[in-house]
Protein backbone atom coordinates (compact mmCIF):
# COMPACT_ATOMS: atom_id res chain seq x y z
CA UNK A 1 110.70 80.25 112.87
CA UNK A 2 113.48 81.15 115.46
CA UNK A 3 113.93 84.27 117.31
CA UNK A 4 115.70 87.37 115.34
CA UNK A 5 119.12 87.55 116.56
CA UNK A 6 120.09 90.46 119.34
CA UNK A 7 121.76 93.18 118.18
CA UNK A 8 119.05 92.59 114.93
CA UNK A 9 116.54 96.06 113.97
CA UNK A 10 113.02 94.07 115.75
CA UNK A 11 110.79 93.02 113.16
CA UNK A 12 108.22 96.33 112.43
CA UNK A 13 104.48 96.13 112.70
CA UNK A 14 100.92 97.45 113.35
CA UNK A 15 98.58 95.81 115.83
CA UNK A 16 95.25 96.97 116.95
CA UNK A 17 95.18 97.95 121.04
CA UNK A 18 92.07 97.30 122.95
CA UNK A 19 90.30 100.30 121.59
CA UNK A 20 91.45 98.96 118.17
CA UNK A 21 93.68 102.18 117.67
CA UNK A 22 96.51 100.89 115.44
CA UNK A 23 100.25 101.04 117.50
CA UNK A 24 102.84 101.08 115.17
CA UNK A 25 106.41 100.06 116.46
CA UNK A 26 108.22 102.23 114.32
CA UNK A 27 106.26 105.27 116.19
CA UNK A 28 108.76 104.35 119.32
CA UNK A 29 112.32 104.40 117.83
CA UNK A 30 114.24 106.73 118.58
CA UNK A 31 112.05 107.62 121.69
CA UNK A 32 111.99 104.96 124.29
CA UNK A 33 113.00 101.36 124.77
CA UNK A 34 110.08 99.30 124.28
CA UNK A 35 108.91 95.84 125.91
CA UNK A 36 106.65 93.57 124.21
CA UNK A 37 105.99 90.31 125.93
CA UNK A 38 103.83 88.04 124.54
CA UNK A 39 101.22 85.49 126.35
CA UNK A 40 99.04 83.10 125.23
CA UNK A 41 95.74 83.83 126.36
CA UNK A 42 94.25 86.84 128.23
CA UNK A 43 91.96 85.74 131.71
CA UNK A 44 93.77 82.69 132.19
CA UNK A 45 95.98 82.13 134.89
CA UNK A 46 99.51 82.10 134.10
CA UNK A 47 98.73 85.35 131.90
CA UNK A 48 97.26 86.91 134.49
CA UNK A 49 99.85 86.52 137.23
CA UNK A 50 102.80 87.63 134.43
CA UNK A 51 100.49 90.57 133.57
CA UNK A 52 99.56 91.73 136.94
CA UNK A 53 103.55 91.73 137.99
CA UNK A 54 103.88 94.08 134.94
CA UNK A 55 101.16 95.96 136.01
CA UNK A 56 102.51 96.46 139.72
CA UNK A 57 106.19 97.43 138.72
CA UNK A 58 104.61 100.49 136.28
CA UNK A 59 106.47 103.79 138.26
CA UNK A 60 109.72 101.39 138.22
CA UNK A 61 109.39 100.83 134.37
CA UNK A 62 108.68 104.44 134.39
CA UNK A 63 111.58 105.48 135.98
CA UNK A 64 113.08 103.46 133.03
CA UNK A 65 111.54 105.47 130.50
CA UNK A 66 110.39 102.16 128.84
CA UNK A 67 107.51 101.40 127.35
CA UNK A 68 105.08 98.12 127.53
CA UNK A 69 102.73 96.59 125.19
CA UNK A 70 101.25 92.88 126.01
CA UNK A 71 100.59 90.69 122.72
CA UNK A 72 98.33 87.52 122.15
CA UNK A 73 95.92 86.09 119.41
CA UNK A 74 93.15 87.10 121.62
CA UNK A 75 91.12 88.98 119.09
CA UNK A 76 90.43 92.82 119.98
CA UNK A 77 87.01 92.09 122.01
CA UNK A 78 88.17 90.29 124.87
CA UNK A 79 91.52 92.67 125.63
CA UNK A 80 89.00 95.85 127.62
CA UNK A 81 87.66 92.58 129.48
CA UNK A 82 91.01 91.81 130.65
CA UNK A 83 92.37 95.12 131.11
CA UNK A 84 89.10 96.17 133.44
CA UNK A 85 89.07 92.87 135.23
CA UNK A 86 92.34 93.27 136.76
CA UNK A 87 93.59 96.96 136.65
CA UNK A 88 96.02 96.49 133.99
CA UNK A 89 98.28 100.12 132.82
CA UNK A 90 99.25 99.13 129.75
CA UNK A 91 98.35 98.38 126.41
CA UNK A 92 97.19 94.93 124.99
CA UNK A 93 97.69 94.26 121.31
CA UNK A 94 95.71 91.73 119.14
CA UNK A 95 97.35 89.32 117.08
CA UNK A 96 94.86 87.23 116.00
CA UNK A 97 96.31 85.69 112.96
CA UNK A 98 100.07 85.39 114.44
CA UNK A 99 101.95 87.41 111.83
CA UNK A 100 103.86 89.32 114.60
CA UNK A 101 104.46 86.41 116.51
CA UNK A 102 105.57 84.41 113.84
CA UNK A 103 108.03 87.39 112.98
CA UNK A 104 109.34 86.97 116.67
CA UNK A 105 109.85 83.40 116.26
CA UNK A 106 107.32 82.99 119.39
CA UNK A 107 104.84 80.51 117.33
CA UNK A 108 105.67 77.27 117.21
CA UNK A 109 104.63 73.65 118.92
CA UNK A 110 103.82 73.53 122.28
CA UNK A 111 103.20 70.22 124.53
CA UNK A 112 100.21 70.20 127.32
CA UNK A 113 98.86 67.17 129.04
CA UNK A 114 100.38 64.77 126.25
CA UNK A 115 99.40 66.56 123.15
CA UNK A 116 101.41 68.77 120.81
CA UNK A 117 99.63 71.62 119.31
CA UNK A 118 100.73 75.00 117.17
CA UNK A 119 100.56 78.23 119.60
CA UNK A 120 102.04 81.50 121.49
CA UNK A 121 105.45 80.67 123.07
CA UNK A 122 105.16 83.10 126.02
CA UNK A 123 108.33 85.08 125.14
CA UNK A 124 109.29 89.21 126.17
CA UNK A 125 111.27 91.46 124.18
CA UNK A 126 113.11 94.47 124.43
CA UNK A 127 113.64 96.91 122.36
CA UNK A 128 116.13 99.43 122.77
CA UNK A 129 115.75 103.40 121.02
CA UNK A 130 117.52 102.46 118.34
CA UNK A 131 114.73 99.72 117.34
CA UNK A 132 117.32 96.84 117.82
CA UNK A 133 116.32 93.68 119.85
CA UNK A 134 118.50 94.72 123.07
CA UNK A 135 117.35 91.08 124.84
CA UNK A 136 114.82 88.29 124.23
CA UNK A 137 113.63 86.62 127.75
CA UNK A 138 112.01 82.81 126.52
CA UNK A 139 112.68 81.17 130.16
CA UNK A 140 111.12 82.39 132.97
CA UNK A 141 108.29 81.79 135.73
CA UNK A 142 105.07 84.36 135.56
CA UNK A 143 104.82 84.55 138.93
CA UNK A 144 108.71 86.20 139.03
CA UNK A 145 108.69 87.72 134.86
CA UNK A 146 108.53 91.10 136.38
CA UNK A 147 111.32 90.40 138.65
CA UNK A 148 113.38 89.20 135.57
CA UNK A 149 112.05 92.06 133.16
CA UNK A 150 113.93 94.70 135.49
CA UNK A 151 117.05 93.09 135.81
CA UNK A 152 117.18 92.34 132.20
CA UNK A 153 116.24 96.20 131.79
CA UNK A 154 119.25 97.22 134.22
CA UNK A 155 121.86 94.83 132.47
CA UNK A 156 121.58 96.63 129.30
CA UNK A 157 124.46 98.87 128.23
């Protein structure tokens, strides 16, 4: 499925956070921009460097008035683990069955080591008040996502 188009109202949903609290998306519009970037798989690597640069540019995201939420098919368990493990400030959300990835057009096939396999397209979103998709960020290094997240952020009208 390919990405909604910019300018597009971002697909709605419901998603259990760590605590398995339900976050609604809807609950944001009007009130801040929100970022959703989604990773494959919490405690590995690459997630963890792209989540610990989100985690270390909080008081400039802030300062933003923007809002974060991380998003994989890790099922609710293992997101506290990640979270305590490496200081992380903002909310993960379980999508275990890939509806709201789907919806963002970031499941699809993926290559590694020679083989082709169905899984998360590590993609970020924003969202501006108005609960239209503002800019969709599908090319980027972990190690410098942060980087790119704020000057995506300050390039918006």
């Amino acid at each position: 499925m390919p990405h909604p188009k910019i300018g597009n109202l971002a697909p709605v949903f419901s998603l259990p956070d760590q605590d398995g609290n339900l976050v609604n998306l809807k609950d944001f519009k009007g009130k801040n921009p929100v970022v959703l970037f989604f990773y494959p798989k919490a405690l590995t690597p690459g997630c963890t460097t792209q989540a610990c640069g989100i985690r270390d540019i909080k008081a400039e995201l802030e300062n933003r008035g923007v809002q974060v939420f991380g998003i994989s098919p890790d099922p609710v368990k293992r997101l506290p683990k990640f979270i305590e493990k490496h200081g992380l400030n903002f909310p993960l959300l379980s999508d275990e069955d890939h509806a709201v990835a789907d919806k963002y057009g970031c499941w699809g096939l993926k290559k590694f080591m020679g083989k082709e396999f169905m899984g998360l397209i590590r993609t970020t979103y924003i969202i501006g008040q108005d609960g239209r998709l503002a800019a969709i960020m599908d090319t980027f290094k972990t190690k410098t996502h942060h980087d790119d997240l704020l000057t995506a952020l300050d390039a918006l009208p």
